[in-house]
PDB file of N, CA and C in Angstrom:
ATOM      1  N   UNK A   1      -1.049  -7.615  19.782  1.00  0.00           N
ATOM      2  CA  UNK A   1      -0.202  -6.624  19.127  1.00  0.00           C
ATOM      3  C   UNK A   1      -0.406  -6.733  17.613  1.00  0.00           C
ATOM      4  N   UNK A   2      -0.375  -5.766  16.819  1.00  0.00           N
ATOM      5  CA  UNK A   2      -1.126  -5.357  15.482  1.00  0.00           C
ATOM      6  C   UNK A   2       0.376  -5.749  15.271  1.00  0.00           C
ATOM      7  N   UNK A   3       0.552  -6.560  14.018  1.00  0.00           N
ATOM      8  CA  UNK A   3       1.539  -6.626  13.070  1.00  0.00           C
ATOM      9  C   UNK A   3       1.269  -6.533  11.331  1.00  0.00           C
ATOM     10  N   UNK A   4       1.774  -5.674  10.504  1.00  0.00           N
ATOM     11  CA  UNK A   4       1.989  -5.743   9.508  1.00  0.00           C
ATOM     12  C   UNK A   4       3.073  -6.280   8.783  1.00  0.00           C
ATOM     13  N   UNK A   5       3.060  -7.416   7.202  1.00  0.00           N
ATOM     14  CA  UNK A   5       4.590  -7.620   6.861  1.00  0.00           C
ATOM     15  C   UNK A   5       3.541  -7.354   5.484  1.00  0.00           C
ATOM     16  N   UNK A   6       4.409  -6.229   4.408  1.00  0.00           N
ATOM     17  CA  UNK A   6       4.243  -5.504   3.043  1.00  0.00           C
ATOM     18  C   UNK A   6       5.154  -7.204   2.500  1.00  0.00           C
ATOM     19  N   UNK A   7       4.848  -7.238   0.902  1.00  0.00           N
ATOM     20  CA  UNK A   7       5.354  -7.976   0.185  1.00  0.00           C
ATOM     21  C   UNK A   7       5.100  -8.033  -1.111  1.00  0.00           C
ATOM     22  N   UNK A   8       5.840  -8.107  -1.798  1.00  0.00           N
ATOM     23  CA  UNK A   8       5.535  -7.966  -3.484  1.00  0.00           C
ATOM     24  C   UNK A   8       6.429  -7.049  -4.335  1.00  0.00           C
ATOM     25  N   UNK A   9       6.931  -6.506  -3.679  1.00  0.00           N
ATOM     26  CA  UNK A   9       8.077  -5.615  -4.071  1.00  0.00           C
ATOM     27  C   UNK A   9       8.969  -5.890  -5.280  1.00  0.00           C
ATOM     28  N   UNK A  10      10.082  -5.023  -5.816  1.00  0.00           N
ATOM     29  CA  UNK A  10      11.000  -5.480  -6.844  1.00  0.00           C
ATOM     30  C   UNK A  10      10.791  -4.796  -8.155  1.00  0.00           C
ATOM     31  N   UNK A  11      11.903  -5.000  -8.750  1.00  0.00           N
ATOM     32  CA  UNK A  11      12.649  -4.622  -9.944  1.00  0.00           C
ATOM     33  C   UNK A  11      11.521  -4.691 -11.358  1.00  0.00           C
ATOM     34  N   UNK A  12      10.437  -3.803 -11.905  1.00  0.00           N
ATOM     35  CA  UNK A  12       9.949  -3.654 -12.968  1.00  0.00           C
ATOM     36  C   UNK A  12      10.617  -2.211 -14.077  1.00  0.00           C
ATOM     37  N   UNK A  13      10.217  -2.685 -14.926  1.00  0.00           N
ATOM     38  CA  UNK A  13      10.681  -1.821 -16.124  1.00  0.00           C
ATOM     39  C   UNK A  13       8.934  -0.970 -15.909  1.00  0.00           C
ATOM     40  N   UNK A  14       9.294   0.393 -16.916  1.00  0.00           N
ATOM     41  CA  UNK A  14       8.574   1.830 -16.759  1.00  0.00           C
ATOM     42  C   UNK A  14       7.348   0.561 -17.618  1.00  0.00           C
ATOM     43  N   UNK A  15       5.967   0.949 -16.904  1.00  0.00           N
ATOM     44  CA  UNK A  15       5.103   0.522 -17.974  1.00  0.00           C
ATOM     45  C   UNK A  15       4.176  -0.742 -17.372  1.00  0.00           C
ATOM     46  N   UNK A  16       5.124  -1.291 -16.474  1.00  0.00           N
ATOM     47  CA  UNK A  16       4.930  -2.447 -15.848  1.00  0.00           C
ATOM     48  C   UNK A  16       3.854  -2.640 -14.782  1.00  0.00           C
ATOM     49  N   UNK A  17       3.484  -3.749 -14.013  1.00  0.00           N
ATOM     50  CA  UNK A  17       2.656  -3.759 -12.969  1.00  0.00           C
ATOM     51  C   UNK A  17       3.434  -4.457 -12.093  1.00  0.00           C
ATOM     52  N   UNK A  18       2.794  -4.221 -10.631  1.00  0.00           N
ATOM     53  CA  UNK A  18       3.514  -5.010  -9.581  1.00  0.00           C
ATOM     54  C   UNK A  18       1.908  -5.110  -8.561  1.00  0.00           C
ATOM     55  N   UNK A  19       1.875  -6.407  -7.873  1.00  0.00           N
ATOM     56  CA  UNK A  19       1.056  -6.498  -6.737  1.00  0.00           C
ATOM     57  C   UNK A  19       1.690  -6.026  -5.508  1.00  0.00           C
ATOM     58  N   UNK A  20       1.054  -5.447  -4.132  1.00  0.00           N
ATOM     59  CA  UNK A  20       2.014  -5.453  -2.839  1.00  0.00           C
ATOM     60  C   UNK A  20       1.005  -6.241  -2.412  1.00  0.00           C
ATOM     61  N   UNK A  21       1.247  -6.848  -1.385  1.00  0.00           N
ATOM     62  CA  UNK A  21      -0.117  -7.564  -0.093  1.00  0.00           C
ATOM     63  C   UNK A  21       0.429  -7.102   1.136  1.00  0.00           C
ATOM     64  N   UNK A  22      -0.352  -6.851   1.881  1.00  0.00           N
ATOM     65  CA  UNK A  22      -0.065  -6.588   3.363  1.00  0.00           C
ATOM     66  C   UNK A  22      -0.686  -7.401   4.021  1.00  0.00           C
ATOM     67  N   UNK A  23      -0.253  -8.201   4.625  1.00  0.00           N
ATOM     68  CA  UNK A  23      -0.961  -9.404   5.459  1.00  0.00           C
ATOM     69  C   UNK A  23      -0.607  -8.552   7.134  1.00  0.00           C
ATOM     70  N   UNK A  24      -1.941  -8.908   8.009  1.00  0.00           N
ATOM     71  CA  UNK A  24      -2.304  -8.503   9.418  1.00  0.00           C
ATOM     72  C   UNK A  24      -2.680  -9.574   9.863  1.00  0.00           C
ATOM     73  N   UNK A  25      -1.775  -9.322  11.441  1.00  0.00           N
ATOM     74  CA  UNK A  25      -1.898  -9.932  12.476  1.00  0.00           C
ATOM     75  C   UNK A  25      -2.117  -9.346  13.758  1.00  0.00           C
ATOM     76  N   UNK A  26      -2.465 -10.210  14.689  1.00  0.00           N
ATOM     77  CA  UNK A  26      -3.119  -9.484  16.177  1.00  0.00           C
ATOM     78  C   UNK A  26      -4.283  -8.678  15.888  1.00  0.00           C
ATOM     79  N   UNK A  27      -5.332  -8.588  14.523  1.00  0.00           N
ATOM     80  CA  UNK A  27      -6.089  -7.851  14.177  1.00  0.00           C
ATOM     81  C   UNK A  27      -7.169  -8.234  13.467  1.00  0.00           C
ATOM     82  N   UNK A  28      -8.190  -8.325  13.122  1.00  0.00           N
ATOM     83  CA  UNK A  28      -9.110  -8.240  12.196  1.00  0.00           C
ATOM     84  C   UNK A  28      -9.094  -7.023  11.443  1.00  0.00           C
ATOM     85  N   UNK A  29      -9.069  -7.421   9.906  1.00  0.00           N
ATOM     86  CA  UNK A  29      -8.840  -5.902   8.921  1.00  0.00           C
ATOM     87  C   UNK A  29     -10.040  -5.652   8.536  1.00  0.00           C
ATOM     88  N   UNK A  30     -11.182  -5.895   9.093  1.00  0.00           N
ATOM     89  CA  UNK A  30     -12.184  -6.019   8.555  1.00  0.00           C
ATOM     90  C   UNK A  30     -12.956  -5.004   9.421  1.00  0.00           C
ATOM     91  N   UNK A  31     -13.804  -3.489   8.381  1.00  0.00           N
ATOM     92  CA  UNK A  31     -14.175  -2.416   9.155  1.00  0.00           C
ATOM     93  C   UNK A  31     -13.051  -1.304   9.832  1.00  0.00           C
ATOM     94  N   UNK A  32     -12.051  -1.838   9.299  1.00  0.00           N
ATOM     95  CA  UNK A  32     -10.652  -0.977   9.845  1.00  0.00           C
ATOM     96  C   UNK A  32     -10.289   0.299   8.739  1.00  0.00           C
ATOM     97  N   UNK A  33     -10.074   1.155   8.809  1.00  0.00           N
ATOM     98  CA  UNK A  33      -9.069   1.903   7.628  1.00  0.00           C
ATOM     99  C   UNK A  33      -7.870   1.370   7.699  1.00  0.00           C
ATOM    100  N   UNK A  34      -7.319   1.130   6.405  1.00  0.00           N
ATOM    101  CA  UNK A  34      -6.429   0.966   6.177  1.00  0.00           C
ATOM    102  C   UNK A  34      -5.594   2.035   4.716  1.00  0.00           C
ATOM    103  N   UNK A  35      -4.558   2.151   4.707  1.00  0.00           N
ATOM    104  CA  UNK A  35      -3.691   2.813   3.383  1.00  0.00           C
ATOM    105  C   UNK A  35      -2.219   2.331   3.195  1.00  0.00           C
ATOM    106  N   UNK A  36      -2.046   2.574   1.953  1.00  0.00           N
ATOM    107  CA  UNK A  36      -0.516   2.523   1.812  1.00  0.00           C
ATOM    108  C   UNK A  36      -0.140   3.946   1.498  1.00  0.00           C
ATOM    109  N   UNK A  37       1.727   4.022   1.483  1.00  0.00           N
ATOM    110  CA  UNK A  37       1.768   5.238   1.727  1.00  0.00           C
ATOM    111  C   UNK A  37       3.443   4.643   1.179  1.00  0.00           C
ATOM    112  N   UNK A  38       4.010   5.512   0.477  1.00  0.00           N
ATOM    113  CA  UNK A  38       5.490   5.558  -0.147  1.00  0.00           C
ATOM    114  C   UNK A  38       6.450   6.617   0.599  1.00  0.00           C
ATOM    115  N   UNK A  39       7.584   6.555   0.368  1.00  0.00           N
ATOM    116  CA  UNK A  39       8.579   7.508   0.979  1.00  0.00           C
ATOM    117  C   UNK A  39      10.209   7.094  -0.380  1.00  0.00           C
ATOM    118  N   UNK A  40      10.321   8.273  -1.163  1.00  0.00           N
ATOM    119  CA  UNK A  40      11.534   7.973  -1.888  1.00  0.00           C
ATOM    120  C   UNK A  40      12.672   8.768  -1.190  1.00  0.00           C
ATOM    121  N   UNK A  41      13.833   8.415  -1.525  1.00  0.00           N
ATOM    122  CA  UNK A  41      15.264   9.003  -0.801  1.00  0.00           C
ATOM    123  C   UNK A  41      14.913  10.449  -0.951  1.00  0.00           C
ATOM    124  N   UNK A  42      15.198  11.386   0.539  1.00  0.00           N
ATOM    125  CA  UNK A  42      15.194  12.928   0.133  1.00  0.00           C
ATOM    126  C   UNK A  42      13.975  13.204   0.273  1.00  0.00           C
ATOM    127  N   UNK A  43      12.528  12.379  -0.145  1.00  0.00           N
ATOM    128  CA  UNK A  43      11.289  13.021   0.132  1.00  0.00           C
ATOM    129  C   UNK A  43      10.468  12.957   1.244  1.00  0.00           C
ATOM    130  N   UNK A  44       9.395  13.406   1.572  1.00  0.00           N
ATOM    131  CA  UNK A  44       8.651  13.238   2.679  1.00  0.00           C
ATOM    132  C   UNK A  44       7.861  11.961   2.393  1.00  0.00           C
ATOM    133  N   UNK A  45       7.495  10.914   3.052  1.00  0.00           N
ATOM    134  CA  UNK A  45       6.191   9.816   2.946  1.00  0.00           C
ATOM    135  C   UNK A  45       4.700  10.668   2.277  1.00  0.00           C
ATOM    136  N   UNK A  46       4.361  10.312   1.417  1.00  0.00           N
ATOM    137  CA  UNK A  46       3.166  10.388   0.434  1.00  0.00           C
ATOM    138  C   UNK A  46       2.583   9.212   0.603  1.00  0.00           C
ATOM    139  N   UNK A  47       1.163   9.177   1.126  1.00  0.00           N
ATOM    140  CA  UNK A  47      -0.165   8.517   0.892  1.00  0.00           C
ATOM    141  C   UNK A  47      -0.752   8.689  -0.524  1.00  0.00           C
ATOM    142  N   UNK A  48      -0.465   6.907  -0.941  1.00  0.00           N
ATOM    143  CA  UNK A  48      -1.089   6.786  -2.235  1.00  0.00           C
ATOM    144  C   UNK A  48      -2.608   6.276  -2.417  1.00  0.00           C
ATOM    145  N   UNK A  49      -3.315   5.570  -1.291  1.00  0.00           N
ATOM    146  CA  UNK A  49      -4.180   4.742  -0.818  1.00  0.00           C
ATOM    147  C   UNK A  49      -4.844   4.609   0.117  1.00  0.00           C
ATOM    148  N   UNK A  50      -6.177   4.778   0.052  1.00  0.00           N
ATOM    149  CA  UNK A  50      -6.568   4.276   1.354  1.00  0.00           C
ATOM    150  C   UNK A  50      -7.943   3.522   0.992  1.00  0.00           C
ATOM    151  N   UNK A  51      -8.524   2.978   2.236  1.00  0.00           N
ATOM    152  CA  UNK A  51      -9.885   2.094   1.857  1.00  0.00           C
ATOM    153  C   UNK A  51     -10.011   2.505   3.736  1.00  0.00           C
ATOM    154  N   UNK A  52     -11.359   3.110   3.781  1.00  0.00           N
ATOM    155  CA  UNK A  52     -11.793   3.415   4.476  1.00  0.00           C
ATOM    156  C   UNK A  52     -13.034   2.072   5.270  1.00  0.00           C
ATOM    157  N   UNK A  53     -12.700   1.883   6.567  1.00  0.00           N
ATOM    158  CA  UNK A  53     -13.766   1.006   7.748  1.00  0.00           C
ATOM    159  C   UNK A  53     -14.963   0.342   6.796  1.00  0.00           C
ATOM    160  N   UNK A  54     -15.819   1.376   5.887  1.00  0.00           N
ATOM    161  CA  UNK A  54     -17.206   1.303   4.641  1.00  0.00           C
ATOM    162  C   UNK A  54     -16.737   0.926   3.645  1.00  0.00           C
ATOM    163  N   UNK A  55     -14.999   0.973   2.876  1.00  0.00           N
ATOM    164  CA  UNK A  55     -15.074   0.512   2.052  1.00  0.00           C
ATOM    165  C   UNK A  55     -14.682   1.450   0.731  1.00  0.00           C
ATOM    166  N   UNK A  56     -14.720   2.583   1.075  1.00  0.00           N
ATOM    167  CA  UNK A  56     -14.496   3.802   0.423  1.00  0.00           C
ATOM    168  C   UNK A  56     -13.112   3.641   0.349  1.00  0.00           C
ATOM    169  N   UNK A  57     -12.674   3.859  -0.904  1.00  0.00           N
ATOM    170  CA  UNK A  57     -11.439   4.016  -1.449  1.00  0.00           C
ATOM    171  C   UNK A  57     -11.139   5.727  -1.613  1.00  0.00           C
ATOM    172  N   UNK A  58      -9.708   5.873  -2.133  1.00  0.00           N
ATOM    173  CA  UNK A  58      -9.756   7.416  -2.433  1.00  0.00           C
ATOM    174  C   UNK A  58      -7.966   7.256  -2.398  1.00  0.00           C
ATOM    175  N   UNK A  59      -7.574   8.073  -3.839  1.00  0.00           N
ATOM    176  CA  UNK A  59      -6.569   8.311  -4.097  1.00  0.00           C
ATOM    177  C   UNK A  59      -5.844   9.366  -4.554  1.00  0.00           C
ATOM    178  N   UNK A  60      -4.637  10.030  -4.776  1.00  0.00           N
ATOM    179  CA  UNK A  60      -4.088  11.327  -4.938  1.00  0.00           C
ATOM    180  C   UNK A  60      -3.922  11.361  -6.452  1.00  0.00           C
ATOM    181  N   UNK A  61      -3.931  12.284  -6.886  1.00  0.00           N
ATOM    182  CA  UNK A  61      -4.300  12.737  -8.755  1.00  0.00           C
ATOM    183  C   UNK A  61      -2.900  12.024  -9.223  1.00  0.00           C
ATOM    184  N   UNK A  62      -1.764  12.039  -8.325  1.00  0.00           N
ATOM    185  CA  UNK A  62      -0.692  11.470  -9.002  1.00  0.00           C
ATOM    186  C   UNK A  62      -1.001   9.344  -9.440  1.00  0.00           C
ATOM    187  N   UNK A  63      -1.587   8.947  -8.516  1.00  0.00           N
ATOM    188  CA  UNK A  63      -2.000   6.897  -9.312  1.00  0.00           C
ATOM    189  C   UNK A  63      -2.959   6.873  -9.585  1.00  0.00           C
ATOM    190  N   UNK A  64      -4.033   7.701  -9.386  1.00  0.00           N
ATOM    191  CA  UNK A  64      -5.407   7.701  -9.565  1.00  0.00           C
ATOM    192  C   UNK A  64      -5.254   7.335 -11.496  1.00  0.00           C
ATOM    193  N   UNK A  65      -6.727   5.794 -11.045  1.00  0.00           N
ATOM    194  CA  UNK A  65      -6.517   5.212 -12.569  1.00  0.00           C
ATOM    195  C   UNK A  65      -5.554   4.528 -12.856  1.00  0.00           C
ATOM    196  N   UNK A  66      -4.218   4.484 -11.774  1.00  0.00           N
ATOM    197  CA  UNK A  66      -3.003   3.254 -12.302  1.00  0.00           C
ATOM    198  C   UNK A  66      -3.012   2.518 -11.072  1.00  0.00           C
ATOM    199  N   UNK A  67      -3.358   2.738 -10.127  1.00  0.00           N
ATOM    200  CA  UNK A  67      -3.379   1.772  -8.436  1.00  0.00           C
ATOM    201  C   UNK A  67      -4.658   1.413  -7.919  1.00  0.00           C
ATOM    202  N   UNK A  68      -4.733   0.758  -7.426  1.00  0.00           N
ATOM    203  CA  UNK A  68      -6.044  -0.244  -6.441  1.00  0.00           C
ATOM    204  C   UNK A  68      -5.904  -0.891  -5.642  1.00  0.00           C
ATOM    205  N   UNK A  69      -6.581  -0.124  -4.466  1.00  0.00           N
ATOM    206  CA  UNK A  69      -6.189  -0.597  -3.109  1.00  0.00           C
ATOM    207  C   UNK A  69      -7.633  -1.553  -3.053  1.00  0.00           C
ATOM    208  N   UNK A  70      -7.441  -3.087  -2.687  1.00  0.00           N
ATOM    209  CA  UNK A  70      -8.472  -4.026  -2.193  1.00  0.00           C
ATOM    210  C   UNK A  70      -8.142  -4.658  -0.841  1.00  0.00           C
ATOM    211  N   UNK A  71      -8.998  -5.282  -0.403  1.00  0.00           N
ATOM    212  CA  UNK A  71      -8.661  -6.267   0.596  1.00  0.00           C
ATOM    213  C   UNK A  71      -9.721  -7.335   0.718  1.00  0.00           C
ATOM    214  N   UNK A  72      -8.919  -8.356   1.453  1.00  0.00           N
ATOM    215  CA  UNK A  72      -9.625  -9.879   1.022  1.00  0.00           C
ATOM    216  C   UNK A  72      -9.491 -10.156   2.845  1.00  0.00           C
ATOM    217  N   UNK A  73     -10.926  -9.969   3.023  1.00  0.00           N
ATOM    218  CA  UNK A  73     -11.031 -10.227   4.902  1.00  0.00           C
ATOM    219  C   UNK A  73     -10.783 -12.051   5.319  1.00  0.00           C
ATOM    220  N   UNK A  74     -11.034 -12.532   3.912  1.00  0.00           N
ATOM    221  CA  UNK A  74     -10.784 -13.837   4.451  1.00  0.00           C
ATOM    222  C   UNK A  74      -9.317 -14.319   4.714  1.00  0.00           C
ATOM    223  N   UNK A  75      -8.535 -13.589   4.292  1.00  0.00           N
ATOM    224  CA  UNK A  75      -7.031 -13.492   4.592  1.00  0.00           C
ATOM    225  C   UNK A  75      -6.229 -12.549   5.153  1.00  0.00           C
ATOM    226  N   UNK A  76      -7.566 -11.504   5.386  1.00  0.00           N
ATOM    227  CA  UNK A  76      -6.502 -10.607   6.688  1.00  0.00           C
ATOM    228  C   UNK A  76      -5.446 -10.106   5.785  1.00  0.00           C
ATOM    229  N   UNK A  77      -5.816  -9.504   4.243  1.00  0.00           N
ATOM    230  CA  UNK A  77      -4.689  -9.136   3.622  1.00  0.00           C
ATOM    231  C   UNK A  77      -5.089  -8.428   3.092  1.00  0.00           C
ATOM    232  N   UNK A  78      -4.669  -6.888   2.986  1.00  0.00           N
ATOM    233  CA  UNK A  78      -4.523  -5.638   2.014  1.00  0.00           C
ATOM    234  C   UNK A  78      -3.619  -5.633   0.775  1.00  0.00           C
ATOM    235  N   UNK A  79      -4.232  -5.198  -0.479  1.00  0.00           N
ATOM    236  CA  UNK A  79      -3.561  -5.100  -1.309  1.00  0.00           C
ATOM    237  C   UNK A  79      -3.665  -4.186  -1.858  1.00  0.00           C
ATOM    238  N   UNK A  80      -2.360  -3.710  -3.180  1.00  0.00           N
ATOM    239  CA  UNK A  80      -2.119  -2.269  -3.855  1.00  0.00           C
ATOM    240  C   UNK A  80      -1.888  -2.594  -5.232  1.00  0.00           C
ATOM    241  N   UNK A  81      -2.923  -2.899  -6.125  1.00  0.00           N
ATOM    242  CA  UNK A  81      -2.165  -3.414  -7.639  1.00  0.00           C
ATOM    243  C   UNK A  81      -1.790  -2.336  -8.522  1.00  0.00           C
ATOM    244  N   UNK A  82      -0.600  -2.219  -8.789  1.00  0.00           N
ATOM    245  CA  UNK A  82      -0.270  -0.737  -9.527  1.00  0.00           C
ATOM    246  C   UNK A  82       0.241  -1.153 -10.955  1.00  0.00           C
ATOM    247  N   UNK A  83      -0.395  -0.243 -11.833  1.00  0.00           N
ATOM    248  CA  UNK A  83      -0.260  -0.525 -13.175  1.00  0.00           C
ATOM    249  C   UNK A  83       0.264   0.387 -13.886  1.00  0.00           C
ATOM    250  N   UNK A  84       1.153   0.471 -15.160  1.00  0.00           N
ATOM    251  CA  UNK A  84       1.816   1.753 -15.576  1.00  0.00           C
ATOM    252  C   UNK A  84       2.941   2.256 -15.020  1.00  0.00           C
ATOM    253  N   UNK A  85       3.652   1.539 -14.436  1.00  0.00           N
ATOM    254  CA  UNK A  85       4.644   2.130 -13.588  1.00  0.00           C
ATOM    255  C   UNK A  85       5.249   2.955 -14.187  1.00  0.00           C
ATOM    256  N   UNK A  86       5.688   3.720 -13.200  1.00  0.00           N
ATOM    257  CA  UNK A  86       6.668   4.942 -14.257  1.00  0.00           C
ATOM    258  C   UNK A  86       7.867   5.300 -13.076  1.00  0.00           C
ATOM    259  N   UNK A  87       8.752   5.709 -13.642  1.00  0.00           N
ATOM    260  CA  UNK A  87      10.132   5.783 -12.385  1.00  0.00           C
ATOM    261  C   UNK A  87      10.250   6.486 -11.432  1.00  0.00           C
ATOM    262  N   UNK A  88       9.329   7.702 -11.380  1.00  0.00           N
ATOM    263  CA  UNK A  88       8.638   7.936 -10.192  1.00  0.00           C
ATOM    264  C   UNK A  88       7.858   7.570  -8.727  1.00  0.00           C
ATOM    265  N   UNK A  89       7.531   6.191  -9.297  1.00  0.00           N
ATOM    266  CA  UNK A  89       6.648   5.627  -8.415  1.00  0.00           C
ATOM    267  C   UNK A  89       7.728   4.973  -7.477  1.00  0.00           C
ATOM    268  N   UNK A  90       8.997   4.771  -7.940  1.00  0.00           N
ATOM    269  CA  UNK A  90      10.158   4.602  -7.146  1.00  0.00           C
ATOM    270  C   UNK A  90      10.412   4.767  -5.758  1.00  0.00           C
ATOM    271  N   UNK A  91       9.909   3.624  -4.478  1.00  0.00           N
ATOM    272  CA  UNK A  91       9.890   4.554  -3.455  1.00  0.00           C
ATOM    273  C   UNK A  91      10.074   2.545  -2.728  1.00  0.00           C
ATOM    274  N   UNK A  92      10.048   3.055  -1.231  1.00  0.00           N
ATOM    275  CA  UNK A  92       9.932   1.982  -0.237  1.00  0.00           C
ATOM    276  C   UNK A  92       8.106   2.372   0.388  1.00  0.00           C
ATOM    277  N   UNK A  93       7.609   1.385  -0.011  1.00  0.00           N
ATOM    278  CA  UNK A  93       5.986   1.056   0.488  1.00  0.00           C
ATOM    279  C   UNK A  93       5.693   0.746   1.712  1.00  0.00           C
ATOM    280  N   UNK A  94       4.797   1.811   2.198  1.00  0.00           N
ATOM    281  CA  UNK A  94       4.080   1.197   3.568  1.00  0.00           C
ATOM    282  C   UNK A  94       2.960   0.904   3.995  1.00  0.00           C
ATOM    283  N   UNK A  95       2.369  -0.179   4.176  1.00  0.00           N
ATOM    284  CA  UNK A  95       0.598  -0.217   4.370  1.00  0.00           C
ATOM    285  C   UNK A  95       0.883   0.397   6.034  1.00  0.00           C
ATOM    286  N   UNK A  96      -0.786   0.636   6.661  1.00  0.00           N
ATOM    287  CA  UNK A  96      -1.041   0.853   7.288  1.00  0.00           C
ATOM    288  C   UNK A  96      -2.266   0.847   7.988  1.00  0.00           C
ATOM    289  N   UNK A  97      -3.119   0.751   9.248  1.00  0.00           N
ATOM    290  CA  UNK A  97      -3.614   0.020   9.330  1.00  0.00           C
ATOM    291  C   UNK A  97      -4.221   1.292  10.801  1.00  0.00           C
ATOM    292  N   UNK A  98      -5.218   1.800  10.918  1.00  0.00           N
ATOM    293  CA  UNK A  98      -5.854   2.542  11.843  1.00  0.00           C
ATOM    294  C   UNK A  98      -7.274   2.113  13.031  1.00  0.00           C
ATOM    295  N   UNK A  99      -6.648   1.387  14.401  1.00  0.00           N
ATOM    296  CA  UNK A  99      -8.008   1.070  14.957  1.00  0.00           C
ATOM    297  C   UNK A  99      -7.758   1.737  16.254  1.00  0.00           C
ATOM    298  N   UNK A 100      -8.988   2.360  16.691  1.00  0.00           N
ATOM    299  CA  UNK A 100      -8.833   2.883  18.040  1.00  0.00           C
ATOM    300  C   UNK A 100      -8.014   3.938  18.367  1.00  0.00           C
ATOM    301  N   UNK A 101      -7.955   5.282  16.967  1.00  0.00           N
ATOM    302  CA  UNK A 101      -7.064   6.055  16.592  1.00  0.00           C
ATOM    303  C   UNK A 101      -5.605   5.724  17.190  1.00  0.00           C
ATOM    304  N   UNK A 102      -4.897   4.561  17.094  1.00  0.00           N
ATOM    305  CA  UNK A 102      -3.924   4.043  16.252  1.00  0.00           C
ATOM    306  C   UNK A 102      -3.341   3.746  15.277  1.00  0.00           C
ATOM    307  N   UNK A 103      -2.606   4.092  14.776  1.00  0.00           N
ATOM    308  CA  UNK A 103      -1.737   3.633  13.718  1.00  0.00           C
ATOM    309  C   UNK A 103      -0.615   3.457  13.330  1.00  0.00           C
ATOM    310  N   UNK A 104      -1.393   1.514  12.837  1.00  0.00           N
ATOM    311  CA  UNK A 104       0.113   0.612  13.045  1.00  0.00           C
ATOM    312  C   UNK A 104       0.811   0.570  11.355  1.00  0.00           C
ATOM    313  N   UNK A 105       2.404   0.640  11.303  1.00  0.00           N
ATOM    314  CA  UNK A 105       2.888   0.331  10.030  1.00  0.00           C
ATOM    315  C   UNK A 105       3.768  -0.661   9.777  1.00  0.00           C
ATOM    316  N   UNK A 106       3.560  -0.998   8.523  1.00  0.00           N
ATOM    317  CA  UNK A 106       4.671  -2.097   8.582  1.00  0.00           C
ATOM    318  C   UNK A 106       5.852  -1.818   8.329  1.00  0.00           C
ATOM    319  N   UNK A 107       6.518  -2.811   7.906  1.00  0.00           N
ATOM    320  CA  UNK A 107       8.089  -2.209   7.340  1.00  0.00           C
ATOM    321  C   UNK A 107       8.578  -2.109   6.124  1.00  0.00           C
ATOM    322  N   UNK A 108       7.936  -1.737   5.165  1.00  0.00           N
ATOM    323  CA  UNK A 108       8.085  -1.441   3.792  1.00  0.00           C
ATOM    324  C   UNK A 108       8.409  -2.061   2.791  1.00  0.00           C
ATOM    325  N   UNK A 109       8.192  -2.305   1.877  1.00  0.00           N
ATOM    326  CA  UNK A 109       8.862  -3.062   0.971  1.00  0.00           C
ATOM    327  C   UNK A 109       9.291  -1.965  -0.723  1.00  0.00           C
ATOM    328  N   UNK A 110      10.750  -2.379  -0.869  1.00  0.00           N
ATOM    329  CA  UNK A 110      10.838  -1.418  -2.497  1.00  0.00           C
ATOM    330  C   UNK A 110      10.128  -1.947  -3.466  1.00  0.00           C
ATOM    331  N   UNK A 111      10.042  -0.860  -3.973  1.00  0.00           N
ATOM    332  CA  UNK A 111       9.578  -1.077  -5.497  1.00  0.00           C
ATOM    333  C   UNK A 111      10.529   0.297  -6.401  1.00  0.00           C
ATOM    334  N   UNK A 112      10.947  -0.822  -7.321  1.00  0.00           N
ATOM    335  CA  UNK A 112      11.891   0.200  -8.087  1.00  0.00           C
ATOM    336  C   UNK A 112      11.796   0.120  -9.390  1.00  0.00           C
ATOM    337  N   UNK A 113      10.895   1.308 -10.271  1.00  0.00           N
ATOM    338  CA  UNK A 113      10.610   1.411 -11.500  1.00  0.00           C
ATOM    339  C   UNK A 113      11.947   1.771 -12.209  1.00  0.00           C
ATOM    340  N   UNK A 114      12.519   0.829 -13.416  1.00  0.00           N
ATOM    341  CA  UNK A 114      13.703   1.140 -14.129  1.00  0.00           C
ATOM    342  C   UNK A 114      13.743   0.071 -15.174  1.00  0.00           C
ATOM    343  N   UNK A 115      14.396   1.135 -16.495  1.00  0.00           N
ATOM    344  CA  UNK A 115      14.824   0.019 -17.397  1.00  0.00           C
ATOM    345  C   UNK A 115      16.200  -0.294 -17.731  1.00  0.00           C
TER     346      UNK A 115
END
């Protein structure tokens, strides 16, 4: 069974950076797509991230240039380093994780841009 747990979350001022990691289990992340993806109160979930099975990244005009999605196969861990925060980016985070047109998510973690 595919498990995701998001982490890194929390309280930055506008301007700031934050890491997330998504660590996987029951899985090898390696050759997988994977993305993260936000949801703020009232809005629909927005995909900020993804890194495609090859390696291909690709992001939406809104972080593009402030976020970077990597992953480190020797730890089975996805990451999202976001830079510039701005109070928008205000949301609960979800990686995600696509094998065998499945897709598994984790359970989010906040991130809350404010000064």
């Amino acid at each position: 069974q595919v498990q995701l747990v998001e982490s890194g979350g929390g309280l930055v001022q506008p301007g700031g950076s934050l890491r997330l990691s998504c660590a996987a289990s029951g899985t090898i992340i390696s050759g997988k797509t994977m993305g993260w993806s936000r949801q703020a109160p009232g809005l629909q979930r927005e995909w900020v991230a993804f890194i495609t099975s090859g390696g291909r990244t690709n992001y939406p005009d809104s972080v593009k240039g402030r976020f970077t999605i990597s992953r480190d196969n020797t730890k089975n861990t996805m990451y999202l380093q976001m830079i510039s925060l701005k109070p928008e980016d205000t949301a609960v985070y979800y990686c995600s994780l696509t094998q065998d047109d499945l897709t598994t998510w984790g359970q989010g973690t906040q991130v809350t841009v404010s000064s």
